[in-house]
N, C-alpha and C. Protein backbone atom coordinates (compact mmCIF):
# COMPACT_ATOMS: atom_id res chain seq x y z
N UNK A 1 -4.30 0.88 -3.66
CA UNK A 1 -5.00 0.85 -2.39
C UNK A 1 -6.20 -0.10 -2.43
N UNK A 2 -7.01 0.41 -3.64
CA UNK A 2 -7.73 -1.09 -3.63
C UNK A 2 -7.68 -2.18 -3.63
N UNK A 3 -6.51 -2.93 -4.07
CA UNK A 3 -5.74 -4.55 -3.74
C UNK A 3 -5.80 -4.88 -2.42
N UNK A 4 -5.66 -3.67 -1.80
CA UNK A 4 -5.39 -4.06 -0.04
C UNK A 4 -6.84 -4.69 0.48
N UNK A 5 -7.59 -3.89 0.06
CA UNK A 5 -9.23 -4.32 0.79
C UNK A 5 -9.63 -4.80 -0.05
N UNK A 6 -9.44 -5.92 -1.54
CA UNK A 6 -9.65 -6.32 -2.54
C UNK A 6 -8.99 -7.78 -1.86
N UNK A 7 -8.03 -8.00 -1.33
CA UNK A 7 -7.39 -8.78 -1.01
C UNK A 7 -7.51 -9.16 0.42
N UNK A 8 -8.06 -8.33 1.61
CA UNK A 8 -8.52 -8.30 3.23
C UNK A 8 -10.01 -9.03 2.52
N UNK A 9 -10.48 -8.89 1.79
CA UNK A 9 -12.59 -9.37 1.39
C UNK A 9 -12.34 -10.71 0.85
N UNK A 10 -11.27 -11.03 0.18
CA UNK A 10 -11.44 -12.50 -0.29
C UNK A 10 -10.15 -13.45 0.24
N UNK A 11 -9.78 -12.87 1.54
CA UNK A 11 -9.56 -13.73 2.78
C UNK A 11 -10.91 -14.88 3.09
N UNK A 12 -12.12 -13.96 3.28
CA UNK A 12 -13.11 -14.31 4.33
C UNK A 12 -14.32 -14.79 2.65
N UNK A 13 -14.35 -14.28 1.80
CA UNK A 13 -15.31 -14.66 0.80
C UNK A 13 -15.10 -13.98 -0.63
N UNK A 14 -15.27 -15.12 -1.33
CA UNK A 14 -14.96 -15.29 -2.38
C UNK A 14 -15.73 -14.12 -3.61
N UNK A 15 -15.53 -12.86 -4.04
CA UNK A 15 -16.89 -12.37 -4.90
C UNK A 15 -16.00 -12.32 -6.04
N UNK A 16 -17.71 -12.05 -7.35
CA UNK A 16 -16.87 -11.88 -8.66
C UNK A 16 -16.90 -10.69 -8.88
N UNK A 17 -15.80 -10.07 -10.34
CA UNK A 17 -15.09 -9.08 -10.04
C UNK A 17 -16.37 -7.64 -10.05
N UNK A 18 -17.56 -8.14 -10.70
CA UNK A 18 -18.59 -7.11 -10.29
C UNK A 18 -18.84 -7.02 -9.14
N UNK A 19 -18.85 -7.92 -8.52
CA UNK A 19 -19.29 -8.00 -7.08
C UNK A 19 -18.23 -6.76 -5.52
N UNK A 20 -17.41 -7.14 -6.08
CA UNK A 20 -16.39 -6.46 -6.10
C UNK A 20 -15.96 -4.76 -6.08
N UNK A 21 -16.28 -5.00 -7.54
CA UNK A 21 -16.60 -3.19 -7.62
C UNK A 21 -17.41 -2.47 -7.34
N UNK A 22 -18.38 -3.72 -6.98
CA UNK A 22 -19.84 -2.71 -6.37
C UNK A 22 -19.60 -2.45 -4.94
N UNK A 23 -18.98 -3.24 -4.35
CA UNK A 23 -18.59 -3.63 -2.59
C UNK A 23 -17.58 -1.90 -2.35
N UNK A 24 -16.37 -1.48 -3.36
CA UNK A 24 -15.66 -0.75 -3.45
C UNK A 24 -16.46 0.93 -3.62
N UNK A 25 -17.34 0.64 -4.57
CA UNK A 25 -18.21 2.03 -4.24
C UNK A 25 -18.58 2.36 -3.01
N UNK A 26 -18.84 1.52 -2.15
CA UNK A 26 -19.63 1.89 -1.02
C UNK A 26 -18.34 2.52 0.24
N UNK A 27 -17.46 1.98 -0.20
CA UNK A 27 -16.28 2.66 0.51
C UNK A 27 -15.69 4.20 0.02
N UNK A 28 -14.93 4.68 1.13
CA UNK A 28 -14.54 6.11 0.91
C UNK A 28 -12.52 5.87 1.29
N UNK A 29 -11.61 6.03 0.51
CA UNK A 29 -10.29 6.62 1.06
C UNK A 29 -10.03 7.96 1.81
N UNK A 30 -9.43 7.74 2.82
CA UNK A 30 -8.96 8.80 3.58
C UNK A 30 -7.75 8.47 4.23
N UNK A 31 -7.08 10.19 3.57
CA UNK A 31 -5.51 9.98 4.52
C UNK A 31 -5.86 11.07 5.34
N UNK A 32 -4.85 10.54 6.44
CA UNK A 32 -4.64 11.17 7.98
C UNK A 32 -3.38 11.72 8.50
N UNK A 33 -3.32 12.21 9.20
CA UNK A 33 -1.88 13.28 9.88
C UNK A 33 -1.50 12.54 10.98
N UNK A 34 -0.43 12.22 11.25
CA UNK A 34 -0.35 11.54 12.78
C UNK A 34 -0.70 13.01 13.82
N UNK A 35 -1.49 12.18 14.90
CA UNK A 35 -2.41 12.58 15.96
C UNK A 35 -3.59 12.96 15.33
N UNK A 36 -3.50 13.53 13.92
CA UNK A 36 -5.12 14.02 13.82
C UNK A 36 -6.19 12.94 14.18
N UNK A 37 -7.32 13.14 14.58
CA UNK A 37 -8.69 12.42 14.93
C UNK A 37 -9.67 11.87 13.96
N UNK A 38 -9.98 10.86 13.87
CA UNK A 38 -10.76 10.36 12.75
C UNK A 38 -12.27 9.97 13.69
N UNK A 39 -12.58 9.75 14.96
CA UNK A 39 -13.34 9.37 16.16
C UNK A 39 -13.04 10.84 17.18
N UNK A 40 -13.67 11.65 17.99
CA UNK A 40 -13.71 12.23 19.23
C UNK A 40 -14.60 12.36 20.48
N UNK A 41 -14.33 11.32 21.11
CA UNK A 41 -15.57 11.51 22.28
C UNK A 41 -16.41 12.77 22.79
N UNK A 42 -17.80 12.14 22.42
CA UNK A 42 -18.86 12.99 22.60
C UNK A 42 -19.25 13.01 21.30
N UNK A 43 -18.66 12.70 20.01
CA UNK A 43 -19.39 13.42 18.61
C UNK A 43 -20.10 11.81 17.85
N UNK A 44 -20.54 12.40 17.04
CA UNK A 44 -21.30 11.10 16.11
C UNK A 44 -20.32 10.20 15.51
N UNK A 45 -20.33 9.13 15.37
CA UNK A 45 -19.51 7.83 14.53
C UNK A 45 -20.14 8.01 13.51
N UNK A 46 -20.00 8.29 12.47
CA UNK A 46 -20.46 7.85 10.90
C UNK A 46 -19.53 6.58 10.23
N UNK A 47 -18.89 6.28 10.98
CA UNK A 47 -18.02 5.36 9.92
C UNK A 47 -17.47 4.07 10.91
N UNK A 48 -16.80 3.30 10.18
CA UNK A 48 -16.13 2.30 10.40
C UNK A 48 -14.63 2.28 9.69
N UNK A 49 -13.29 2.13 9.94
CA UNK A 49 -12.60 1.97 9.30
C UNK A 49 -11.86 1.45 9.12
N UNK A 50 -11.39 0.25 7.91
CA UNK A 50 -10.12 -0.41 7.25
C UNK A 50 -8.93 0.43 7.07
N UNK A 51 -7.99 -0.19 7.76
CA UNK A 51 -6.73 0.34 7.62
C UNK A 51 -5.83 0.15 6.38
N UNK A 52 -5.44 0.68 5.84
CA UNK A 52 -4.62 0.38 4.93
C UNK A 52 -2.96 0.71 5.01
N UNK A 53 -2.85 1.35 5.76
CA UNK A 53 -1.41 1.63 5.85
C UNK A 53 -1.88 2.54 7.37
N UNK A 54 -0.22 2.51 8.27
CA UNK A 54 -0.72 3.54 9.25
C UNK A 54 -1.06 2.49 10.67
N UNK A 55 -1.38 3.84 11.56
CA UNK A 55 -1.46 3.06 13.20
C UNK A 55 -2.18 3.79 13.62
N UNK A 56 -3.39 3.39 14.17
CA UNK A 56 -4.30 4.20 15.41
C UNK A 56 -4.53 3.37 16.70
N UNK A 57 -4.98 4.44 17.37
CA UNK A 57 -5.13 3.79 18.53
C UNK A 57 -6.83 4.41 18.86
N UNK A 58 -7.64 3.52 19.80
CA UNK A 58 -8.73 3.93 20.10
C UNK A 58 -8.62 3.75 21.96
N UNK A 59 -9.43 5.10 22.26
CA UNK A 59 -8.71 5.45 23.62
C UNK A 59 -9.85 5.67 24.15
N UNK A 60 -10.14 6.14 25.75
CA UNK A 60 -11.41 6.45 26.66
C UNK A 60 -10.28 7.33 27.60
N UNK A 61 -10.93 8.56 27.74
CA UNK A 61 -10.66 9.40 28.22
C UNK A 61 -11.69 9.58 29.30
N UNK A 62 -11.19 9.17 30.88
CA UNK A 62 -11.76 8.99 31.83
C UNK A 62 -12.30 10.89 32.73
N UNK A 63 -13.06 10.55 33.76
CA UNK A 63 -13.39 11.59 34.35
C UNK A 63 -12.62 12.60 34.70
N UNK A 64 -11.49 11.57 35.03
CA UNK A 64 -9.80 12.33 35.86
C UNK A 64 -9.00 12.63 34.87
N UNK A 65 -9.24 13.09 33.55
CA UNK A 65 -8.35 13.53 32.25
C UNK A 65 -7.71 12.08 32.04
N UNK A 66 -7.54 11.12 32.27
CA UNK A 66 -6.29 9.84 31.90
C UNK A 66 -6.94 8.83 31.22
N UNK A 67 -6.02 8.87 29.96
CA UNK A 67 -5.87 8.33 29.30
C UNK A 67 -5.86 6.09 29.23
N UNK A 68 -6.85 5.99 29.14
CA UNK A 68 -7.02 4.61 28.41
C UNK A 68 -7.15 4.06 27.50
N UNK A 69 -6.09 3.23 26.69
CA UNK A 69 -6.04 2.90 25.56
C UNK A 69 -6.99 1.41 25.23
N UNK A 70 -7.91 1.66 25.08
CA UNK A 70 -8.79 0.21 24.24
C UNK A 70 -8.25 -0.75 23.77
N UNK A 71 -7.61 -0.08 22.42
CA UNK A 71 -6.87 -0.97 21.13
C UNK A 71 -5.91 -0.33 20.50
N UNK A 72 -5.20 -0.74 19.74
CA UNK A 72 -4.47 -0.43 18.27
C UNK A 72 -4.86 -1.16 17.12
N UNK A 73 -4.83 -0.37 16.18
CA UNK A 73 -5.11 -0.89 14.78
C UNK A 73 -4.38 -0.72 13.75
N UNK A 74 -3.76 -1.30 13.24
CA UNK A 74 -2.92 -1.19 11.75
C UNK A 74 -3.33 -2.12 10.60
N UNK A 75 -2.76 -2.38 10.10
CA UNK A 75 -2.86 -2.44 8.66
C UNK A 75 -3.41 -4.04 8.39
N UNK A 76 -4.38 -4.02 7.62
CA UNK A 76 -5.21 -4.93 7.36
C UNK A 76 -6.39 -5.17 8.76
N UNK A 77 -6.37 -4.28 9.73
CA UNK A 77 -7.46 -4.30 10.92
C UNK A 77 -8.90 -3.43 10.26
N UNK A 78 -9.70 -3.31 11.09
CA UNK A 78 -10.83 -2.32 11.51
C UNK A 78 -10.88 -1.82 12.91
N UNK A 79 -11.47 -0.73 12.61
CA UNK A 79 -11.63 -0.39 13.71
C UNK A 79 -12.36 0.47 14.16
N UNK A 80 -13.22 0.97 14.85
CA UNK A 80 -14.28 2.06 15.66
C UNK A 80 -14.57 2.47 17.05
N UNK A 81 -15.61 3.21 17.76
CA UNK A 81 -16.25 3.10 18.05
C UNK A 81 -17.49 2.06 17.92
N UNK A 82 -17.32 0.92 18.18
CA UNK A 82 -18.00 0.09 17.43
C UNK A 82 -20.36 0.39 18.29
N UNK A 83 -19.92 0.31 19.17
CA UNK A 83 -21.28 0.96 20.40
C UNK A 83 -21.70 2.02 19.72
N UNK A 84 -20.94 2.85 19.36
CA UNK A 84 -21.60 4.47 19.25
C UNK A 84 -21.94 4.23 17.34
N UNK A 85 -21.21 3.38 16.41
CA UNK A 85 -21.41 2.98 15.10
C UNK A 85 -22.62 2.70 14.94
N UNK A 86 -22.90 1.34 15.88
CA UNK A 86 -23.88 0.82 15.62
C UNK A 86 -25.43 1.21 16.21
N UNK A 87 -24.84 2.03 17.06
CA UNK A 87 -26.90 2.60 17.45
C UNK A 87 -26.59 3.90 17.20
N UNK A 88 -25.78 4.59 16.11
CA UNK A 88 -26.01 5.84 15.90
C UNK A 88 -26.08 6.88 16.83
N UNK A 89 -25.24 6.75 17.96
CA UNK A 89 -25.35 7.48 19.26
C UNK A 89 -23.83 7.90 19.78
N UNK A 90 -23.24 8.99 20.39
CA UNK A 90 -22.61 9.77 20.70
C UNK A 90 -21.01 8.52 21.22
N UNK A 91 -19.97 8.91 20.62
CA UNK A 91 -19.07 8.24 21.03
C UNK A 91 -18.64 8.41 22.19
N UNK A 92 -17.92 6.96 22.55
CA UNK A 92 -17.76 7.35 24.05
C UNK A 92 -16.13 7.07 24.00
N UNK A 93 -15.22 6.58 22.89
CA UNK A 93 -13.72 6.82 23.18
C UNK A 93 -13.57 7.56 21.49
N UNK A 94 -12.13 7.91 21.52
CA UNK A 94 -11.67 8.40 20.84
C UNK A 94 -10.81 7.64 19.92
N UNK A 95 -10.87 8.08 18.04
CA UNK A 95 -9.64 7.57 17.10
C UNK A 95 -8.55 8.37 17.08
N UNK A 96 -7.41 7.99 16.96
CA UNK A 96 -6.18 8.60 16.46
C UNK A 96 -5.24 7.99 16.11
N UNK A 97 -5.04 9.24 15.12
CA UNK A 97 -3.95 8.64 14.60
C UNK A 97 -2.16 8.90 15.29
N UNK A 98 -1.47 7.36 15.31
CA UNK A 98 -0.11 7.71 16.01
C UNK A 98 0.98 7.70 15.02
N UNK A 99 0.55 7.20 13.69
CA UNK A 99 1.27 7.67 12.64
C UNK A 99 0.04 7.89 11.08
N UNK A 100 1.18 8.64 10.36
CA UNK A 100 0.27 9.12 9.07
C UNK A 100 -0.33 7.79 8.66
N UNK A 101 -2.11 7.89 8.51
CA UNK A 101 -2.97 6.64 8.29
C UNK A 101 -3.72 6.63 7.00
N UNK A 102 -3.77 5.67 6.34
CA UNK A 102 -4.64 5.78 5.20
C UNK A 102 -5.86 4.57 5.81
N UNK A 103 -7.26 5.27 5.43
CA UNK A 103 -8.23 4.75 5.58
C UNK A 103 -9.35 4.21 4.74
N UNK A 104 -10.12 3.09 4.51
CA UNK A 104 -11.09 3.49 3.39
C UNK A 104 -12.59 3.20 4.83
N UNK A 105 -13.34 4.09 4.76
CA UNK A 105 -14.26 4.43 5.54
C UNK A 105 -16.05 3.97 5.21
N UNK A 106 -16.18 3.33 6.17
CA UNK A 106 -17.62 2.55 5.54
C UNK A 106 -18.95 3.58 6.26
N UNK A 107 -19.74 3.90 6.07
CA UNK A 107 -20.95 4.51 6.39
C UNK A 107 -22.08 3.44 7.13
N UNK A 108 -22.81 3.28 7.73
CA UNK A 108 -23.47 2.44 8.95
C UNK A 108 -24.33 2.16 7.50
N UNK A 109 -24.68 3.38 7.38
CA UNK A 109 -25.91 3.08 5.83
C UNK A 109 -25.25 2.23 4.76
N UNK A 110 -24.02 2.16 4.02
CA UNK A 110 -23.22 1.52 3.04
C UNK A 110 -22.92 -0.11 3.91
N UNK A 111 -22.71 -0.31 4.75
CA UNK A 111 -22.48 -1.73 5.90
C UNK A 111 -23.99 -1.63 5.39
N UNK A 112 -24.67 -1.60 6.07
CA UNK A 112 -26.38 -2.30 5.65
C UNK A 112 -26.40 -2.59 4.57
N UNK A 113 -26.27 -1.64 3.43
CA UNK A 113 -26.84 -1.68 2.22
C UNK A 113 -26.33 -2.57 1.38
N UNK A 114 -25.06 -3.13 1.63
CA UNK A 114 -23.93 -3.98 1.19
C UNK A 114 -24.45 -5.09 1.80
N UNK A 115 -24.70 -5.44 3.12
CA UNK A 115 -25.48 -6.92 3.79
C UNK A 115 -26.51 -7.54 3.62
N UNK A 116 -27.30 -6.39 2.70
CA UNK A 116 -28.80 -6.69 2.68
C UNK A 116 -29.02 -6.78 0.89
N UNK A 117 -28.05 -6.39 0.02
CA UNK A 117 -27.73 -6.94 -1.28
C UNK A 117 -27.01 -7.81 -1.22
N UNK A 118 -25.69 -8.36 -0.60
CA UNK A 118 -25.06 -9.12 -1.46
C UNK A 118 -24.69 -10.26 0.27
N UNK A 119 -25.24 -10.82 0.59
CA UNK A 119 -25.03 -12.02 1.31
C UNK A 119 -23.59 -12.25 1.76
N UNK A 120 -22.99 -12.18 0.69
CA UNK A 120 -21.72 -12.30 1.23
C UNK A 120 -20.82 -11.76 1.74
N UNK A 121 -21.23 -10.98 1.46
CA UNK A 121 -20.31 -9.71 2.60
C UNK A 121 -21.30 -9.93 4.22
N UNK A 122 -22.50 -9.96 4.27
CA UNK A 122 -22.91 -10.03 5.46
C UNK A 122 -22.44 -11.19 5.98
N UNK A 123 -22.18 -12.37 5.26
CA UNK A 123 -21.15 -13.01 6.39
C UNK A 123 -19.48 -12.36 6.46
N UNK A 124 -19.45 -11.76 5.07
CA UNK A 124 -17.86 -11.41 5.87
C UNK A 124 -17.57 -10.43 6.91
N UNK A 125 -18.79 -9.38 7.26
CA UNK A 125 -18.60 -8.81 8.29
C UNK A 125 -19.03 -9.38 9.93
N UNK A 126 -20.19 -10.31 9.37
CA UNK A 126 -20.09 -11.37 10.31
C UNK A 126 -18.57 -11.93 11.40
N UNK A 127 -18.27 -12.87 10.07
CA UNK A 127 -16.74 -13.27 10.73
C UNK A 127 -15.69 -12.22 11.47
N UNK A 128 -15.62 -10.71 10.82
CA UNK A 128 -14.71 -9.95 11.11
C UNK A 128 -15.37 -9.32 12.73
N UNK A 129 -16.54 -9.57 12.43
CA UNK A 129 -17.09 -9.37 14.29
C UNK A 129 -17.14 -10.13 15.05
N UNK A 130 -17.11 -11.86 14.79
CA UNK A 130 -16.81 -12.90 15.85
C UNK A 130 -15.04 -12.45 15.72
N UNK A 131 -14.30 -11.97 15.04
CA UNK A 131 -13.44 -12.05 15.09
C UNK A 131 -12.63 -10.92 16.45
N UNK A 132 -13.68 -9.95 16.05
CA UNK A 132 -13.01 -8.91 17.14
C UNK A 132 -13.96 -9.14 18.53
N UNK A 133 -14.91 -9.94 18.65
CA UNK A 133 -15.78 -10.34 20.17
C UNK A 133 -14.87 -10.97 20.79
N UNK A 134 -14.08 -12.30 19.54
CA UNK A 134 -13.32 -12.87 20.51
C UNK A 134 -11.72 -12.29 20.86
N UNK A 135 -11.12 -11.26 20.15
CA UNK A 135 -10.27 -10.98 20.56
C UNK A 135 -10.20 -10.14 22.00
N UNK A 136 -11.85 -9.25 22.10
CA UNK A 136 -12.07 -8.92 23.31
C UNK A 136 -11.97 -9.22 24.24
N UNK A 137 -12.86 -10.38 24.19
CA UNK A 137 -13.14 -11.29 25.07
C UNK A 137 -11.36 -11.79 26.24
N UNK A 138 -10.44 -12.13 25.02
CA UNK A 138 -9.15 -12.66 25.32
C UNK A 138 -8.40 -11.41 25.97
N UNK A 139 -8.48 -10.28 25.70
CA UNK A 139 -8.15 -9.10 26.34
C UNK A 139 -8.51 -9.31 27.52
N UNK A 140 -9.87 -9.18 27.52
CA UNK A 140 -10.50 -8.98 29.52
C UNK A 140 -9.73 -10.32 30.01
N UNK A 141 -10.23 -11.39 29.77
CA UNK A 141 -9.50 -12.38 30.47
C UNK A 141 -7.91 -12.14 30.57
N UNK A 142 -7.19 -11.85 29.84
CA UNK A 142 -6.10 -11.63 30.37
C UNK A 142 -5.89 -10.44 31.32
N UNK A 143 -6.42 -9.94 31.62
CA UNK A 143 -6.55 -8.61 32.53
C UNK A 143 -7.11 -9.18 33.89
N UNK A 144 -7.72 -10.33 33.33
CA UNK A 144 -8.60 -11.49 34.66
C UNK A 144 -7.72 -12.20 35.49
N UNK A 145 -6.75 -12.66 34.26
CA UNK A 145 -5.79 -13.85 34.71
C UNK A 145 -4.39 -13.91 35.07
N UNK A 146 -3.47 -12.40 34.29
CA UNK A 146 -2.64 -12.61 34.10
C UNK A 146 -2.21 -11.75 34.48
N UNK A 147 -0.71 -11.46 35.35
CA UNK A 147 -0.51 -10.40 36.14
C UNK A 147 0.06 -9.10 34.69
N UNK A 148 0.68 -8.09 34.76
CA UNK A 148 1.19 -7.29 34.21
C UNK A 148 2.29 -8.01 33.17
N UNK A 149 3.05 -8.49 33.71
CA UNK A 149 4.54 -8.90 32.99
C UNK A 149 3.86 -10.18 32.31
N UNK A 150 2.97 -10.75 32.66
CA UNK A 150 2.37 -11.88 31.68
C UNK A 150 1.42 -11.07 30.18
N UNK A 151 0.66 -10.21 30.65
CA UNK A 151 0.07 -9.39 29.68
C UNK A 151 1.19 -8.84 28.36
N UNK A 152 2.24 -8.28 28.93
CA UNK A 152 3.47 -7.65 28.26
C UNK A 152 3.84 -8.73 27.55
N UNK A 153 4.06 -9.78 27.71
CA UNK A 153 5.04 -11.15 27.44
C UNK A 153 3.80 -11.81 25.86
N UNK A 154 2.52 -11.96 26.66
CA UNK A 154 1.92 -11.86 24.92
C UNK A 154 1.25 -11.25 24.24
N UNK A 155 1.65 -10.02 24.84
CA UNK A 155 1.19 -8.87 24.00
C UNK A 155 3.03 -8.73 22.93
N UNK A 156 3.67 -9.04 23.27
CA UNK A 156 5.18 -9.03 22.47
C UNK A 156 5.05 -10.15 21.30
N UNK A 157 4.58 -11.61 21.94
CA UNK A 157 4.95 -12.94 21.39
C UNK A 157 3.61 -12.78 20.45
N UNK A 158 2.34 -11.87 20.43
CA UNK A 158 1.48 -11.73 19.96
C UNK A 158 1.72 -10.42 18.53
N UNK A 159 2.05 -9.69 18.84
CA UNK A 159 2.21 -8.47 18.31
C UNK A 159 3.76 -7.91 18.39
N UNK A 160 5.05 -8.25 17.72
CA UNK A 160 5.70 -7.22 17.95
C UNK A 160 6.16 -6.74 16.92
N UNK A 161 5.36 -6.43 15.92
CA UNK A 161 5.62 -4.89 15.21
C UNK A 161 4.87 -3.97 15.69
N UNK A 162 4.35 -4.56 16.50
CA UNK A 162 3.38 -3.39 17.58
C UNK A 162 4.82 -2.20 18.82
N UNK A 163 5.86 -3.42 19.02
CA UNK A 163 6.44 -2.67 19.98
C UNK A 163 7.90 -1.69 19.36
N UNK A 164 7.96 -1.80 18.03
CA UNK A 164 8.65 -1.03 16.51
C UNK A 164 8.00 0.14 16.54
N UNK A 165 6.34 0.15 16.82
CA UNK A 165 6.19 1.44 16.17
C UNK A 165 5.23 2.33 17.25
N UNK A 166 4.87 1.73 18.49
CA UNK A 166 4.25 2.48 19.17
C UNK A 166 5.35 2.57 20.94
N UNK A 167 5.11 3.97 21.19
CA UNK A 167 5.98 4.46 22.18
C UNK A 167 5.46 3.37 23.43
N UNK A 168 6.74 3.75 24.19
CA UNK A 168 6.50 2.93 25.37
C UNK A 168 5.25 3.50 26.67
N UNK A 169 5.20 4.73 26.65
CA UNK A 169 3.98 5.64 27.05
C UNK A 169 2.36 4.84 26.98
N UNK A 170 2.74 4.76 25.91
CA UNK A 170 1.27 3.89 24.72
C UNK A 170 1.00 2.86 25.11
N UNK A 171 2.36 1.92 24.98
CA UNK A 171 2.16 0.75 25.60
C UNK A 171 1.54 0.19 26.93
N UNK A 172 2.44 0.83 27.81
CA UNK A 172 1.86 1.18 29.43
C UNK A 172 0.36 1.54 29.49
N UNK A 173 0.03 2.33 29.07
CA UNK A 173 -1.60 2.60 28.98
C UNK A 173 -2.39 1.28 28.75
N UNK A 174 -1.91 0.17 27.43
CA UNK A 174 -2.64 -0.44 26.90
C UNK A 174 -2.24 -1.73 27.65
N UNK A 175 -1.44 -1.92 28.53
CA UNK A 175 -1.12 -3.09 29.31
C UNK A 175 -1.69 -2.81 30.89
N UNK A 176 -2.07 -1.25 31.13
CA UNK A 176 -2.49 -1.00 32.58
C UNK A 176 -1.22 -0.71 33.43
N UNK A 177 0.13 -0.18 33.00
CA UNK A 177 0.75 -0.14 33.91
C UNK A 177 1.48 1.25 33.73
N UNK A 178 2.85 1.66 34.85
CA UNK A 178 3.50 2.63 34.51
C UNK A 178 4.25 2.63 33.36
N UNK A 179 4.43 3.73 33.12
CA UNK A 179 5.71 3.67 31.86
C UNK A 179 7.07 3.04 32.71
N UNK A 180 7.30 3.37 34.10
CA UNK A 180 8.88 2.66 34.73
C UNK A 180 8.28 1.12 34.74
N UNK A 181 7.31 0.54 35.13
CA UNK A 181 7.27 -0.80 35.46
C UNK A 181 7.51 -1.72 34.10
N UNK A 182 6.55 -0.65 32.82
CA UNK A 182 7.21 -1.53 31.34
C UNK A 182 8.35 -1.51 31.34
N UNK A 183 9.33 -0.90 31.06
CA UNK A 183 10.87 -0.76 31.33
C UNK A 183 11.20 -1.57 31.99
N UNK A 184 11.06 -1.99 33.09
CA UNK A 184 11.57 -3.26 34.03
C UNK A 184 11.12 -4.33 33.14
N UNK A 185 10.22 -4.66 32.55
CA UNK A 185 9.62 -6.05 31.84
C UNK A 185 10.56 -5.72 30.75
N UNK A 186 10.94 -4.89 29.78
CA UNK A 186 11.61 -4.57 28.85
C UNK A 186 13.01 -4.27 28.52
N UNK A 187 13.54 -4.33 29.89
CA UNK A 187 15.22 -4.67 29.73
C UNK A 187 15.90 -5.53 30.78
């Protein structure tokens, strides 16, 4: 398990192998149950988490009980509450898991303490946050620009071991549409 995030850290920067093992203390492994919760709106974020195996999804559960899906995350991603992580304040969507997940889990305090010793990781979490601003960013705009069946079309040509392992229910949520209208884009 450590190869995985041994091997996700020197994508983005290069450390030596002390460097390394010190970066690995500050992390925690955790396995998960599919559906169990690793995030629940309303409670504290303590963590951040690398995927290592496994699928979650991060969701907002609106006034009217319904379900909005944010993101998905699998293997070699991160993922959070990233708002409620970073000012230590009450989450406002939910983690879960949609299949059994292995995690290694960072502490807001262990992210600092790791950025403010060793430089290089503060740019590698750097990059991994221009990385997910701009994937945001490309989300809304396509929600700006692109009707439904365009969203579907590269969310497929973008991701499809995404459409292998998460239900069509799921999908619909995370594209904005019905579960019958995906089906029409899908056969």
């Amino acid at each position: 398990m450590e190869e995985k995030l041994r091997d996700h850290i020197k994508k983005i920067v290069l450390l030596t192998d002390d460097e390394l093992s010190y970066v690995l203390l500050h992390f925690s492994l955790a396995a998960y149950k599919k559906n169990e919760f690793l995030i629940q709106q309303g409670e504290n974020v303590d963590n951040c988490y690398f995927v290592v195996s496994g699928l979650l999804k991060l969701v907002y559960n609106d006034k009217e009980g319904k379900q909005h899906i944010v993101s998905f995350a699998m293997e070699d991603w991160w993922e959070s509450d990233f708002s409620a992580y970073f000012t230590q304040s009450k989450a406002k969507m939910s983690l879960q898991c949609i299949e059994d997940t292995m995690v290694y889990s960072l502490s807001l305090k262990n992210y600092q303490k790791l950025s403010a010793k060793l430089p290089k990781m503060e740019h590698f979490f750097l990059q991994k946050s221009n990385l997910g601003f701009i994937a945001s960013q490309n989300r809304i705009l396509s929600f700006l620009t692109s009707n439904a069946k365009e969203r579907y079309e590269q969310l497929l040509k973008q991701y499809p071991l995404l459409f292998q392992r998460v239900s069509k229910t799921l999908l619909a949520s995370y594209l904005g549409v019905s579960r019958e209208t995906l089906s029409r884009f899908s056969s």
